[in-house]
C-alpha atoms as a PDB file:
ATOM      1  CA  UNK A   1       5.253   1.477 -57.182  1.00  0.00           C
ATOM      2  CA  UNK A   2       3.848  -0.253 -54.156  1.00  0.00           C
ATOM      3  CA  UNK A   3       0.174  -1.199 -54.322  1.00  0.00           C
ATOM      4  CA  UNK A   4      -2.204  -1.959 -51.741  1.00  0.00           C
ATOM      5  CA  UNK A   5      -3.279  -5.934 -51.456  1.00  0.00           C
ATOM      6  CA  UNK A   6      -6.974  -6.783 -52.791  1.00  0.00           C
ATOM      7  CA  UNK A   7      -8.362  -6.987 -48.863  1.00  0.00           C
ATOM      8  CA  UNK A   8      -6.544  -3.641 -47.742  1.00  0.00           C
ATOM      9  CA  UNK A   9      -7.860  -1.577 -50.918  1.00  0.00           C
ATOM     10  CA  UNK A  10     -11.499  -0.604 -49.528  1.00  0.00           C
ATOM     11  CA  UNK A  11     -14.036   1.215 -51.564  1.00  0.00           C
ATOM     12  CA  UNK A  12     -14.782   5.030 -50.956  1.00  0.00           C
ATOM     13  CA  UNK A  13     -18.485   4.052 -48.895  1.00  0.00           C
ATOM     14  CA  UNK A  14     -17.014   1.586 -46.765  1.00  0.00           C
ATOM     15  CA  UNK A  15     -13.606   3.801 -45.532  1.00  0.00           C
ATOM     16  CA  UNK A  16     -16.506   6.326 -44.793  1.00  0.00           C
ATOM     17  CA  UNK A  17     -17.941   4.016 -42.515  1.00  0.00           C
ATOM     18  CA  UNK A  18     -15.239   2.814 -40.891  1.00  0.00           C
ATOM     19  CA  UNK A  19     -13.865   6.135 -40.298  1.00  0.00           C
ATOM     20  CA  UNK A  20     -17.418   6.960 -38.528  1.00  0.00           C
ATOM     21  CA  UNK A  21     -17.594   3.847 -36.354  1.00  0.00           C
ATOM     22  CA  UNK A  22     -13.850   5.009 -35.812  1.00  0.00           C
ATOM     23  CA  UNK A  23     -14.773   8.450 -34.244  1.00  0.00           C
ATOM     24  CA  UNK A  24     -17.788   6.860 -32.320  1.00  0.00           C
ATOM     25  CA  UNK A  25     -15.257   4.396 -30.881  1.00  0.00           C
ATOM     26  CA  UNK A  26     -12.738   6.983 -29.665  1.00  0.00           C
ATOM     27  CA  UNK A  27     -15.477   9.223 -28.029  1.00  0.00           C
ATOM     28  CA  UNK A  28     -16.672   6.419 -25.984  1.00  0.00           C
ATOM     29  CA  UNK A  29     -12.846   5.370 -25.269  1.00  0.00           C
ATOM     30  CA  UNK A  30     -12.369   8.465 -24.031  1.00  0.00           C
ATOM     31  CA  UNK A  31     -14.887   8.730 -21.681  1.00  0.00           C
ATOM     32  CA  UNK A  32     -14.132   5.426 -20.063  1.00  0.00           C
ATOM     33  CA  UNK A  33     -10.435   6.577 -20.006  1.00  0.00           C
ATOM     34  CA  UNK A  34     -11.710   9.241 -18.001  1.00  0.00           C
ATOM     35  CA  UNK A  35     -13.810   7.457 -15.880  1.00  0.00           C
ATOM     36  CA  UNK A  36     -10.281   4.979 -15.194  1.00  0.00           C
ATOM     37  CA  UNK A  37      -8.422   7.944 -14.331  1.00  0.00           C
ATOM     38  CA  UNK A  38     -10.570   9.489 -12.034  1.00  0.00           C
ATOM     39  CA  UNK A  39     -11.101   5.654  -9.964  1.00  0.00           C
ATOM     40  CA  UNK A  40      -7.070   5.586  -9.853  1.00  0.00           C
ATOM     41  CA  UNK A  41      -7.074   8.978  -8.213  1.00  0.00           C
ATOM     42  CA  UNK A  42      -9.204   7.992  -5.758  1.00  0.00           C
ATOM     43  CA  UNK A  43      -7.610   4.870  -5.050  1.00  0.00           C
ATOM     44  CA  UNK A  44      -4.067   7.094  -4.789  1.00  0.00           C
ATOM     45  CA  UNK A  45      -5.567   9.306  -2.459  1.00  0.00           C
ATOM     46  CA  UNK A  46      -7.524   7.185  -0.094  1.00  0.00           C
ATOM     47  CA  UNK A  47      -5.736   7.226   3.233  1.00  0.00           C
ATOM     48  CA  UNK A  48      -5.933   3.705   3.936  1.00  0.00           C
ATOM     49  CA  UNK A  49      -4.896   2.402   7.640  1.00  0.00           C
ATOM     50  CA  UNK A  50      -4.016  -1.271   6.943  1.00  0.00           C
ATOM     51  CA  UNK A  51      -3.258  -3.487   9.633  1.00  0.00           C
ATOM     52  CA  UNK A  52       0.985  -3.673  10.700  1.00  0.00           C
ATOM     53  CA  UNK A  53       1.034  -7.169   9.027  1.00  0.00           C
ATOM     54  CA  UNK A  54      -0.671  -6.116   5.767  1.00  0.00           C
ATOM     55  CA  UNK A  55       1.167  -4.509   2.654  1.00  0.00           C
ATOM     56  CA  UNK A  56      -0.307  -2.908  -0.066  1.00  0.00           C
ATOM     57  CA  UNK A  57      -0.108  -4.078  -3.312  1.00  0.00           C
ATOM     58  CA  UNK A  58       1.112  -0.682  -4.909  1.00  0.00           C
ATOM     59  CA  UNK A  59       3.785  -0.107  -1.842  1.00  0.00           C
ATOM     60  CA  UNK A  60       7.324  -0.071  -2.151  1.00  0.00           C
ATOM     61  CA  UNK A  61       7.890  -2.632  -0.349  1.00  0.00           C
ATOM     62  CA  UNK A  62       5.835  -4.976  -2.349  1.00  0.00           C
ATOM     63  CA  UNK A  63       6.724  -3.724  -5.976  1.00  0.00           C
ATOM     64  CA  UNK A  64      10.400  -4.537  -4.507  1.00  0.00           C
ATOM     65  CA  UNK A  65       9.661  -7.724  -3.547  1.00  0.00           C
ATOM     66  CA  UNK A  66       8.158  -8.553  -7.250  1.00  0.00           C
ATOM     67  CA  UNK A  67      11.315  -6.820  -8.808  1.00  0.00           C
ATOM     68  CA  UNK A  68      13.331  -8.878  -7.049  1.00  0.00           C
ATOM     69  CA  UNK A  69      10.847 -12.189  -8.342  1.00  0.00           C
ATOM     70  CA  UNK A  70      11.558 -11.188 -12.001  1.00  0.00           C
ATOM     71  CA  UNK A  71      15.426 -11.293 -10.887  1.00  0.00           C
ATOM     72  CA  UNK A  72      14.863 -15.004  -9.255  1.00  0.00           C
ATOM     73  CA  UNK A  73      13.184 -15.937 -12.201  1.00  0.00           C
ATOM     74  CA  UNK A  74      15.933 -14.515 -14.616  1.00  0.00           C
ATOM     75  CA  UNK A  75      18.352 -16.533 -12.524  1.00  0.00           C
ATOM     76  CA  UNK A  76      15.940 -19.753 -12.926  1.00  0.00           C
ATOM     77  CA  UNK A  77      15.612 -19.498 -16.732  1.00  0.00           C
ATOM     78  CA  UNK A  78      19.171 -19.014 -17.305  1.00  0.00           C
ATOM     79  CA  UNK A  79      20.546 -21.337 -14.733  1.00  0.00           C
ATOM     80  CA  UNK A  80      18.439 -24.580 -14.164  1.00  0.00           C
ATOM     81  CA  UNK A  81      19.584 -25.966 -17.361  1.00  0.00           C
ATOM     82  CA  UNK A  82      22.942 -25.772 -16.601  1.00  0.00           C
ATOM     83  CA  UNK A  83      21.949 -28.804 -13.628  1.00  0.00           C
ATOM     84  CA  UNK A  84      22.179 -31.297 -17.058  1.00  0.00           C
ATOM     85  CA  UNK A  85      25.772 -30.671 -17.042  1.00  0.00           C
ATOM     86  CA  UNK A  86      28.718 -31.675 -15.278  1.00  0.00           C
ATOM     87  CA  UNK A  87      29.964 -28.808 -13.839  1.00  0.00           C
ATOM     88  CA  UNK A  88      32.862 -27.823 -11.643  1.00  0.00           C
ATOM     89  CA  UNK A  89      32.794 -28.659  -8.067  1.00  0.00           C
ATOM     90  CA  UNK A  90      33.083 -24.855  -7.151  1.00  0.00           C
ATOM     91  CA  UNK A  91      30.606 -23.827  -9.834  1.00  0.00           C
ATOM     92  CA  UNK A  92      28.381 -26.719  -8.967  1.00  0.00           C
ATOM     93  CA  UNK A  93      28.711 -25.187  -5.092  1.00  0.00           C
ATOM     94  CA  UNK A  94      27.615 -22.169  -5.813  1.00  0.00           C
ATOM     95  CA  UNK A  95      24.778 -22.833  -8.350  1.00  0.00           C
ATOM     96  CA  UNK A  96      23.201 -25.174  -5.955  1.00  0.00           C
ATOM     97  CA  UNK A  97      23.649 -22.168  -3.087  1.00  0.00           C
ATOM     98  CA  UNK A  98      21.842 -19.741  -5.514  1.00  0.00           C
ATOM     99  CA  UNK A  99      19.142 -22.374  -5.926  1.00  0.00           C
ATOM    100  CA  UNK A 100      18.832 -22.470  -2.318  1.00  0.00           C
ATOM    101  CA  UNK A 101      18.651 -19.096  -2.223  1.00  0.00           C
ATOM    102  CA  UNK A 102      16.132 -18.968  -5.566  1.00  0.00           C
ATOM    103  CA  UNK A 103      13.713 -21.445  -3.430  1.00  0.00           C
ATOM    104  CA  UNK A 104      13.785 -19.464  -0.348  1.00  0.00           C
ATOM    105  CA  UNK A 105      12.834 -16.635  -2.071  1.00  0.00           C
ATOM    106  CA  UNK A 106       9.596 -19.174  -3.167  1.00  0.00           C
ATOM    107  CA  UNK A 107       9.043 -20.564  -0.232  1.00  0.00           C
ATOM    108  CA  UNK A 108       8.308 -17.209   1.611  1.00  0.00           C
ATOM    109  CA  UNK A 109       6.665 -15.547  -1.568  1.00  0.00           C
ATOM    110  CA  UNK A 110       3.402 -17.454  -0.624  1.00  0.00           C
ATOM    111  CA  UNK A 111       2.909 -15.945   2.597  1.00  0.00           C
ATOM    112  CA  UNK A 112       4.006 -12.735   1.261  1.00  0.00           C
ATOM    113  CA  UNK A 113       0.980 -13.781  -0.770  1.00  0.00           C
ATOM    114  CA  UNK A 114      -0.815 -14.244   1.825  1.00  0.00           C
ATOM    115  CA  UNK A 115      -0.577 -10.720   3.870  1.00  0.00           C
ATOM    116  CA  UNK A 116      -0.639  -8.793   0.106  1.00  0.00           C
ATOM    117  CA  UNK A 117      -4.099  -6.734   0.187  1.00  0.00           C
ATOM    118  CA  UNK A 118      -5.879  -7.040  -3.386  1.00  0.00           C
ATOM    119  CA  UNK A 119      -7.469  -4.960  -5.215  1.00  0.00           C
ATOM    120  CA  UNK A 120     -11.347  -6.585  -6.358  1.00  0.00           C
ATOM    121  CA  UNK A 121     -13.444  -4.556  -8.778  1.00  0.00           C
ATOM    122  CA  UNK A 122     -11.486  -1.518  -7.567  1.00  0.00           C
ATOM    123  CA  UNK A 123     -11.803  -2.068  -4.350  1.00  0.00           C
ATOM    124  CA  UNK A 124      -8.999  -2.633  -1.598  1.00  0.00           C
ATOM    125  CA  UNK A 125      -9.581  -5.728   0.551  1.00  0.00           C
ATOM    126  CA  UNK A 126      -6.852  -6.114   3.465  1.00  0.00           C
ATOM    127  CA  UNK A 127      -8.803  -9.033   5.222  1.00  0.00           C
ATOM    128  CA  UNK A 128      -7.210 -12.008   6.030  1.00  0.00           C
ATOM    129  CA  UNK A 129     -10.026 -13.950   4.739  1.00  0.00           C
ATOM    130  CA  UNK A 130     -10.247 -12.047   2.020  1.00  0.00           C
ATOM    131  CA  UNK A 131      -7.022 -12.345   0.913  1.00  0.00           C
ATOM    132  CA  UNK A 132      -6.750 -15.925   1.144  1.00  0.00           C
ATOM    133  CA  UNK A 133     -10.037 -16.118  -0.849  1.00  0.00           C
ATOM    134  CA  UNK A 134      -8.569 -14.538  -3.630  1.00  0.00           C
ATOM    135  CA  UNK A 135      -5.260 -15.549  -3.518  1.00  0.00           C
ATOM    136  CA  UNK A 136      -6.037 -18.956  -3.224  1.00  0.00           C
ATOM    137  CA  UNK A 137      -8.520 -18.928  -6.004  1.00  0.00           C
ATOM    138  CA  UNK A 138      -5.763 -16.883  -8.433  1.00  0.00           C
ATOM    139  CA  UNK A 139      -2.515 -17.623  -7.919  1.00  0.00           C
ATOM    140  CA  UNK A 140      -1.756 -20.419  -5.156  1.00  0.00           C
ATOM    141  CA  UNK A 141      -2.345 -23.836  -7.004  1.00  0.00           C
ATOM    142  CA  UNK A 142       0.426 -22.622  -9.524  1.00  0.00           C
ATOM    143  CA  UNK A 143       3.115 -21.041  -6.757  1.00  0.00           C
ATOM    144  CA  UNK A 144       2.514 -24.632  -4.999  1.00  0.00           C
ATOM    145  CA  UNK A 145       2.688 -26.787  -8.469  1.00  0.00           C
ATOM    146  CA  UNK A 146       6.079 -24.907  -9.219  1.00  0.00           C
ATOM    147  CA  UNK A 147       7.318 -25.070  -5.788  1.00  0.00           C
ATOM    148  CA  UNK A 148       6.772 -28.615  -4.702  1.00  0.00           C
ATOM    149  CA  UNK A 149       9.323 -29.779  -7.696  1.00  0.00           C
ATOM    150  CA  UNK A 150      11.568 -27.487  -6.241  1.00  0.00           C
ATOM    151  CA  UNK A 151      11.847 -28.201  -2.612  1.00  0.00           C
ATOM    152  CA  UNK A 152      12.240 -31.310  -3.995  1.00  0.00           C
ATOM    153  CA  UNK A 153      15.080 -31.184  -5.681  1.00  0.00           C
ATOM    154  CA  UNK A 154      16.984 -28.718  -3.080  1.00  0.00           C
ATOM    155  CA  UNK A 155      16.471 -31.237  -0.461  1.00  0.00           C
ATOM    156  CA  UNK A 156      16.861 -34.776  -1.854  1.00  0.00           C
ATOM    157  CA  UNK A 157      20.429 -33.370  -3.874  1.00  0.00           C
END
């Protein structure tokens, strides 16, 4: 028969408690749930009228332009090592045109950064200034730190 381990098996008082503290927990989960729903409704149904030259971060657009970064970093993970190899001279070809292609896509994510509104304790900011505040307090360091390496390498090959 299977038995409990020594730390699961509780006594009767202290499962008591812990189911208490349980349903306290939940209640207040609950209402903060609430409280989340009810700021993403208003967020959803603000008419916003952001400048030509802004996106928002929820647009199509945008979550496009990040489906297509998980793609370019797929394509990264599963084809930069293959560089350590001798390859083909028509393989070779067209990995290093796909690289081109991969750093690009980089090289224009950061001003895509750069004209993305953010959202900052639930509120929208579509400000330049704003933007670049945040973004280059979050973000920027690391999209330059992996992006230097790379323009490196396109150009000097």
């Amino acid at each position: 028969a299977l038995q409990l381990r020594e730390e699961w098996d509780l006594a009767e008082d202290k499962l008591r408690a812990l189911k208490r503290s349980q349903r306290r927990m939940s209640v207040g989960s609950v209402a903060s749930m609430k409280s989340t729903v009810r700021r993403q409704y208003l967020l959803r149904s603000e008419k916003l009228t952001l400048p030509w030259y802004i996106m928002h971060p929820n647009s199509k657009q945008r979550i496009s332009w990040d489906v297509f970064a998980v793609f370019v970093i797929l394509f990264e993970i599963c084809f930069s090592p293959l560089h350590l190899y001798n390859m083909e001279d028509s393989f070779r070809r067209t990995a290093e045109t796909l690289q081109w292609i991969a750093t690009g896509f980089w090289v224009l994510d950061i001003p895509m950064s750069f004209l993305t509104a953010v959202f900052v304790n639930d509120q929208i900011h579509f400000r330049l200034l704003e933007i670049a505040k945040s973004y280059l307090s979050t973000w920027f360091l690391f999209d330059l730190m992996m992006l230097v390496p790379d323009l490196i390498m396109v150009i000097f090959s």
